[in-house]
C-alpha atoms as a PDB file:
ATOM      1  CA  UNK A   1     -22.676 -56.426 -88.279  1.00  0.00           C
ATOM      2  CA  UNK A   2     -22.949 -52.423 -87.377  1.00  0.00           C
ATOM      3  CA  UNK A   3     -19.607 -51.947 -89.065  1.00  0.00           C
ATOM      4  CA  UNK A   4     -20.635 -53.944 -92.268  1.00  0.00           C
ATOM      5  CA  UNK A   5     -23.652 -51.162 -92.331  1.00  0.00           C
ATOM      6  CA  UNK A   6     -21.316 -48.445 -91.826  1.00  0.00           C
ATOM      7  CA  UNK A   7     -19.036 -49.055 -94.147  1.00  0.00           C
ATOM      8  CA  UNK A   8     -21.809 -50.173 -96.804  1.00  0.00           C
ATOM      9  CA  UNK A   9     -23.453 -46.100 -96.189  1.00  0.00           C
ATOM     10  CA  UNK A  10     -20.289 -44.851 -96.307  1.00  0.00           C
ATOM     11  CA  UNK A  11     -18.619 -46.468 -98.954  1.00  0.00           C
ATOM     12  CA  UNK A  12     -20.174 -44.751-101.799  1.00  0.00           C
ATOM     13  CA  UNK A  13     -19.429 -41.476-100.106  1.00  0.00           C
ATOM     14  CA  UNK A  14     -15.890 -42.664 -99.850  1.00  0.00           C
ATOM     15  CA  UNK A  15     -15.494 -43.649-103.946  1.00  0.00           C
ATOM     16  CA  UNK A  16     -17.365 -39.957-104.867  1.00  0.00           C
ATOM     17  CA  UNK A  17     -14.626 -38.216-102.830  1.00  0.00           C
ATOM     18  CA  UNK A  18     -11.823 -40.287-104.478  1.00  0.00           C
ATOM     19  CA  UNK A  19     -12.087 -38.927-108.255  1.00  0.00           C
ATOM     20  CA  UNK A  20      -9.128 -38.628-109.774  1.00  0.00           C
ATOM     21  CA  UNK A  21      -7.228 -40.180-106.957  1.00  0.00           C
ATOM     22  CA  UNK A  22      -9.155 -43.638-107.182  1.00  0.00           C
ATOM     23  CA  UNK A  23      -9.222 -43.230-110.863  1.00  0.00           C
ATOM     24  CA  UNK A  24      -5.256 -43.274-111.113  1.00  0.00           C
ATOM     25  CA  UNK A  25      -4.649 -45.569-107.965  1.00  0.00           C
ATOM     26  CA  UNK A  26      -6.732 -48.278-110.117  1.00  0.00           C
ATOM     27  CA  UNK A  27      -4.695 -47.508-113.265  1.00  0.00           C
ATOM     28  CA  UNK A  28      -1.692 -48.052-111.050  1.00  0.00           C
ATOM     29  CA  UNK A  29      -2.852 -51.568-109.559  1.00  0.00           C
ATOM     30  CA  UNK A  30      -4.013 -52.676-113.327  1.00  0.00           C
ATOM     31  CA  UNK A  31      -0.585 -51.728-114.493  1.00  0.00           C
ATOM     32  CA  UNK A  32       0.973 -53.302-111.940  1.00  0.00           C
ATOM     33  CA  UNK A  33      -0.906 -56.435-111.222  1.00  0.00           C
ATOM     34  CA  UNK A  34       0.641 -58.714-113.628  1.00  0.00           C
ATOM     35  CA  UNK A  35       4.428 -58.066-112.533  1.00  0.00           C
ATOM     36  CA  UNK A  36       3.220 -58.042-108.979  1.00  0.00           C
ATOM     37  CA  UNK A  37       1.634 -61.297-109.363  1.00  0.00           C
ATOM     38  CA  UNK A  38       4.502 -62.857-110.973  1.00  0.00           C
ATOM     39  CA  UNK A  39       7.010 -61.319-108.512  1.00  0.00           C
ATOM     40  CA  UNK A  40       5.038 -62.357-105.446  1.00  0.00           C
ATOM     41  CA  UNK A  41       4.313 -65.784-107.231  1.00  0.00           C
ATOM     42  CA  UNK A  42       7.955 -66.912-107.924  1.00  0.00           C
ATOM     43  CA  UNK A  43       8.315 -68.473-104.652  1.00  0.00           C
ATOM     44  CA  UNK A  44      11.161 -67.019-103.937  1.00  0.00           C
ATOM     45  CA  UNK A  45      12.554 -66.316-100.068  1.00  0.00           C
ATOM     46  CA  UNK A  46      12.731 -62.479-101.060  1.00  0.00           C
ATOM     47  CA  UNK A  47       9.445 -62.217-103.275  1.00  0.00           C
ATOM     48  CA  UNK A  48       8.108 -59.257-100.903  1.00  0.00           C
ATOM     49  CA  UNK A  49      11.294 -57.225-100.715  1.00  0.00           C
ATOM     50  CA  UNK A  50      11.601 -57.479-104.434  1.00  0.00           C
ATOM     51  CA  UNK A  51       7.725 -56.334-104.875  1.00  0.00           C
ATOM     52  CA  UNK A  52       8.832 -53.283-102.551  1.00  0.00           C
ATOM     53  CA  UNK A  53       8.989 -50.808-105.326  1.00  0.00           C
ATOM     54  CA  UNK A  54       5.754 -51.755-106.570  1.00  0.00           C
ATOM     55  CA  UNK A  55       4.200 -51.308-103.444  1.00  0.00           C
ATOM     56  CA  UNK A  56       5.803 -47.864-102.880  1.00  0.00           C
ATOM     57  CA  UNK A  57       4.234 -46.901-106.208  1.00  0.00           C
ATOM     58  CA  UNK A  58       1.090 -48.253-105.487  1.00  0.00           C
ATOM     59  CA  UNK A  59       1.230 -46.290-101.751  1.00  0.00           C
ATOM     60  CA  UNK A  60       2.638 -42.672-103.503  1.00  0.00           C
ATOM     61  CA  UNK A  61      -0.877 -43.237-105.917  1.00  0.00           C
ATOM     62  CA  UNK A  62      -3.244 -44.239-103.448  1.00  0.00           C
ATOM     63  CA  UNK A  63      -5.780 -42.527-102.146  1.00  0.00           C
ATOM     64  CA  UNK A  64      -5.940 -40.873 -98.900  1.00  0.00           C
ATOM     65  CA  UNK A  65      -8.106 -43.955 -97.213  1.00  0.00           C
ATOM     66  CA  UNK A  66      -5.357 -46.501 -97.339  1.00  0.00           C
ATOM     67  CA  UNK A  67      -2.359 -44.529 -96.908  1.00  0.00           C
ATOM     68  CA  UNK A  68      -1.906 -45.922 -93.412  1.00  0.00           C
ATOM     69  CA  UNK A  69      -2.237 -49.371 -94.848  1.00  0.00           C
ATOM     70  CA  UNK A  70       0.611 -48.742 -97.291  1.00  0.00           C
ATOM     71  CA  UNK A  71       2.825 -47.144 -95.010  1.00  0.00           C
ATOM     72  CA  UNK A  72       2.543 -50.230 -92.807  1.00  0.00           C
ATOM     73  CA  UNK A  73       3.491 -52.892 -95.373  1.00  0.00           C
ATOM     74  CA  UNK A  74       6.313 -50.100 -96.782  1.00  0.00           C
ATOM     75  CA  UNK A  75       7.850 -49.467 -93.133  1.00  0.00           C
ATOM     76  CA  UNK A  76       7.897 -53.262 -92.539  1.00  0.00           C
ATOM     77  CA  UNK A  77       9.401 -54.208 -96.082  1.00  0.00           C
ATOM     78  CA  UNK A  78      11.563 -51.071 -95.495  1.00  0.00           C
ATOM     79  CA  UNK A  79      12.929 -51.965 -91.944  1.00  0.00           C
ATOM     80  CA  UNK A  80      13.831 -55.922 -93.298  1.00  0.00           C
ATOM     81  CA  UNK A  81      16.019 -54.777 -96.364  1.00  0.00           C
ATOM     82  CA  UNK A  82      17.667 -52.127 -94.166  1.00  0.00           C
ATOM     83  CA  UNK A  83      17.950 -55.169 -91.367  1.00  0.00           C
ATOM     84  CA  UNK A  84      19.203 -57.411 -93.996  1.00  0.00           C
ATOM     85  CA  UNK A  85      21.955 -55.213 -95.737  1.00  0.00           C
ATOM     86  CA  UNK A  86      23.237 -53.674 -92.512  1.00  0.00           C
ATOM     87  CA  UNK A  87      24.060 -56.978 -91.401  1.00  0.00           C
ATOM     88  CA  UNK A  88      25.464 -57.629 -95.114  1.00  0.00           C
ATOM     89  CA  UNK A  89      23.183 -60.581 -95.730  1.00  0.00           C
ATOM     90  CA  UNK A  90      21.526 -61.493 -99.647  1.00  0.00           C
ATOM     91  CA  UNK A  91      17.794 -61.786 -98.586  1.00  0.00           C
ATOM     92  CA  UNK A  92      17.391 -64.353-101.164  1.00  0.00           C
ATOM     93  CA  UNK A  93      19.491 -66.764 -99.908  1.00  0.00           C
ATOM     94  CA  UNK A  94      19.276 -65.897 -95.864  1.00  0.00           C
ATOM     95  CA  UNK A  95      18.161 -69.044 -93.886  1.00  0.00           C
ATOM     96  CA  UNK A  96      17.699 -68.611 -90.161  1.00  0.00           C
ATOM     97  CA  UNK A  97      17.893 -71.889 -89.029  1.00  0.00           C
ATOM     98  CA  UNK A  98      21.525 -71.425 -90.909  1.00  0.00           C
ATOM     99  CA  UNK A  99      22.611 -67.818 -90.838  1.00  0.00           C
ATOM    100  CA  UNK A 100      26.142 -66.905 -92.360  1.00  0.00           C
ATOM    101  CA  UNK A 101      29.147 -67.460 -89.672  1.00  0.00           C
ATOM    102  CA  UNK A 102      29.893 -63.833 -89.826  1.00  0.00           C
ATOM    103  CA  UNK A 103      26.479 -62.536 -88.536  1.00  0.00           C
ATOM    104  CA  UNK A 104      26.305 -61.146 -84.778  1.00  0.00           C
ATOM    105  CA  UNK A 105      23.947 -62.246 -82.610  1.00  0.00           C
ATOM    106  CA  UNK A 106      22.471 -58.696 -82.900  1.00  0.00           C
ATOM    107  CA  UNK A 107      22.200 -58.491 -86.752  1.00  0.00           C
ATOM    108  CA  UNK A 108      20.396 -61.817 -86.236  1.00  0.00           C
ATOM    109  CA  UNK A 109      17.869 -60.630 -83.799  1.00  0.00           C
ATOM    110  CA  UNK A 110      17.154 -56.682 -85.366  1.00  0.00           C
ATOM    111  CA  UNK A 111      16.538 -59.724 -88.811  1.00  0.00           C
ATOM    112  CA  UNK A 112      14.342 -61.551 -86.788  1.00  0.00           C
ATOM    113  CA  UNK A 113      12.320 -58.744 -85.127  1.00  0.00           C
ATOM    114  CA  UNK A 114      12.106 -57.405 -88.646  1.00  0.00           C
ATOM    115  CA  UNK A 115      10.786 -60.377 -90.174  1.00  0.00           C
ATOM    116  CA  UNK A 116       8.248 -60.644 -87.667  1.00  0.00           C
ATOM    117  CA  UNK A 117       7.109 -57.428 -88.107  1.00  0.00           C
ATOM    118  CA  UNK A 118       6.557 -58.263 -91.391  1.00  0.00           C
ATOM    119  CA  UNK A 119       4.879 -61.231 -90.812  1.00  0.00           C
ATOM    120  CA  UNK A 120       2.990 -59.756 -87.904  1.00  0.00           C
ATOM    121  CA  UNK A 121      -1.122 -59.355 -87.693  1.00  0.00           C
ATOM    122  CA  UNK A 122      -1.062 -55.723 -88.537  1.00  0.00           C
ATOM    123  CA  UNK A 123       1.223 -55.666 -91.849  1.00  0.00           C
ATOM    124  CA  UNK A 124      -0.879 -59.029 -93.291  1.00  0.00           C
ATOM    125  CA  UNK A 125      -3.819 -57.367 -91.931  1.00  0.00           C
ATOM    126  CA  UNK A 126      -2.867 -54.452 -94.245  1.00  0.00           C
ATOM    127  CA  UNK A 127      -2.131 -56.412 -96.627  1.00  0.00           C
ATOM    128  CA  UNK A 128      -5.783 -58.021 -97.305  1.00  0.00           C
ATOM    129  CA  UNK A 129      -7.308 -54.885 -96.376  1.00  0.00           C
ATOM    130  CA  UNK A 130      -5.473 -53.470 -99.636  1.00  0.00           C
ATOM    131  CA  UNK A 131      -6.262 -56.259-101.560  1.00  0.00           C
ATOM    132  CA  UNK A 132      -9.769 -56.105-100.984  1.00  0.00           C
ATOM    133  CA  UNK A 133      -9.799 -52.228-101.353  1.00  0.00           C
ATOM    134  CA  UNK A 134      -8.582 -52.898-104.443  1.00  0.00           C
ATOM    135  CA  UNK A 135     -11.223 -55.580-105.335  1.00  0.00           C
ATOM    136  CA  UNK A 136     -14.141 -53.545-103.964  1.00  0.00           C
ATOM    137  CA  UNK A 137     -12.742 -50.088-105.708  1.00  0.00           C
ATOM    138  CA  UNK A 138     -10.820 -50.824-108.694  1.00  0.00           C
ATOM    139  CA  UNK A 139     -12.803 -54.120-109.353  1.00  0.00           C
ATOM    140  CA  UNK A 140      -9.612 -56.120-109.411  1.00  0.00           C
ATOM    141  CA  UNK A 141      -7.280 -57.286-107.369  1.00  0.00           C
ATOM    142  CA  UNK A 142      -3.688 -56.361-106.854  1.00  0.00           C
ATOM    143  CA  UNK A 143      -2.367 -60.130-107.897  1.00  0.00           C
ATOM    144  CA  UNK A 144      -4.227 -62.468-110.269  1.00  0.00           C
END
C-alpha cells in the first residue's frame, strides 16, 4: 500500500520531467501498436523474436524510467536469436521436444537457458511493467 502512495506522489513528478521524451516515446508506441499487436498476435512460435525490432525502437525512444525494463526484454530476445542461429536453428519452426538431429547437446541447452530467460519472472515482469507504463503514460497500450 506505501508503494501505491509513492508512486501515486511521484508519478506526476515523473510525467513533468519526461517532456519531450514521453511525448515521442508515446508517438512511438501509437505508431507501433498496431504491427506489434498483429506480430505478437499471429500465434506464431517466433512472434517475440520477430517483434524484436519493434521493441528496440520502442527502448532507443523511451524515457529514462524504463530503460532498464527494455534492456531486459532486448537482452533476453537478443541472447535467444543469437542462441538460435549459432546453433543454425529457424526459430519458427524449432520444437524442443523434437530438436533437429544435427543440434549438440550444448546448442540445445545455451536454447533452453535462453528461452527461459525469456520466459523468466523478471523479463515478463518487464514486460507488464511496460505495458502498463504505457497505459498509465501514453494512455494506451503497447498491443490492442
Amino acid at each position: 500500500m506505501r508503494r501505491v502512495a509513492v508512486v501515486s506522489l511521484l508519478l506526476p513528478l515523473l510525467l513533468a520531467g519526461c517532456g519531450d521524451d514521453k511525448d515521442a516515446y508515446c508517438d512511438a508506441v501509437q505508431d507501433h501498436q498496431k504491427d506489434l499487436s498483429e506480430t505478437l498476435g499471429d500465434g506464431s512460435p517466433d512472434a517475440l523474436l520477430k517483434a524484436l525490432g519493434t521493441f528496440q525502437d520502442l527502448a532507443d525512444q523511451a524515457p529514462a524510467d524504463i530503460t532498464d525494463e527494455w534492456q531486459q526484454v532486448i537482452r533476453s530476445l537478443k541472447s535467444l536469436k543469437q542462441a538460435l542461429q549459432d546453433a543454425g536453428v529457424d526459430p519458427a519452426t524449432y520444437d524442443r521436444a523434437h530438436p533437429p538431429a544435427s543440434l549438440t547437446t550444448d546448442e540445445k541447452k545455451k536454447i533452453d537457458a535462453a528461452a527461459a530467460d525469456v520466459g523468466s519472472g523478471a523479463t515478463l515482469q518487464a514486460l507488464s511493467d511496460l505495458d502498463q507504463q504505457a497505459r498509465d503514460v501514453c494512455h494506451t497500450p503497447l498491443t490492442v
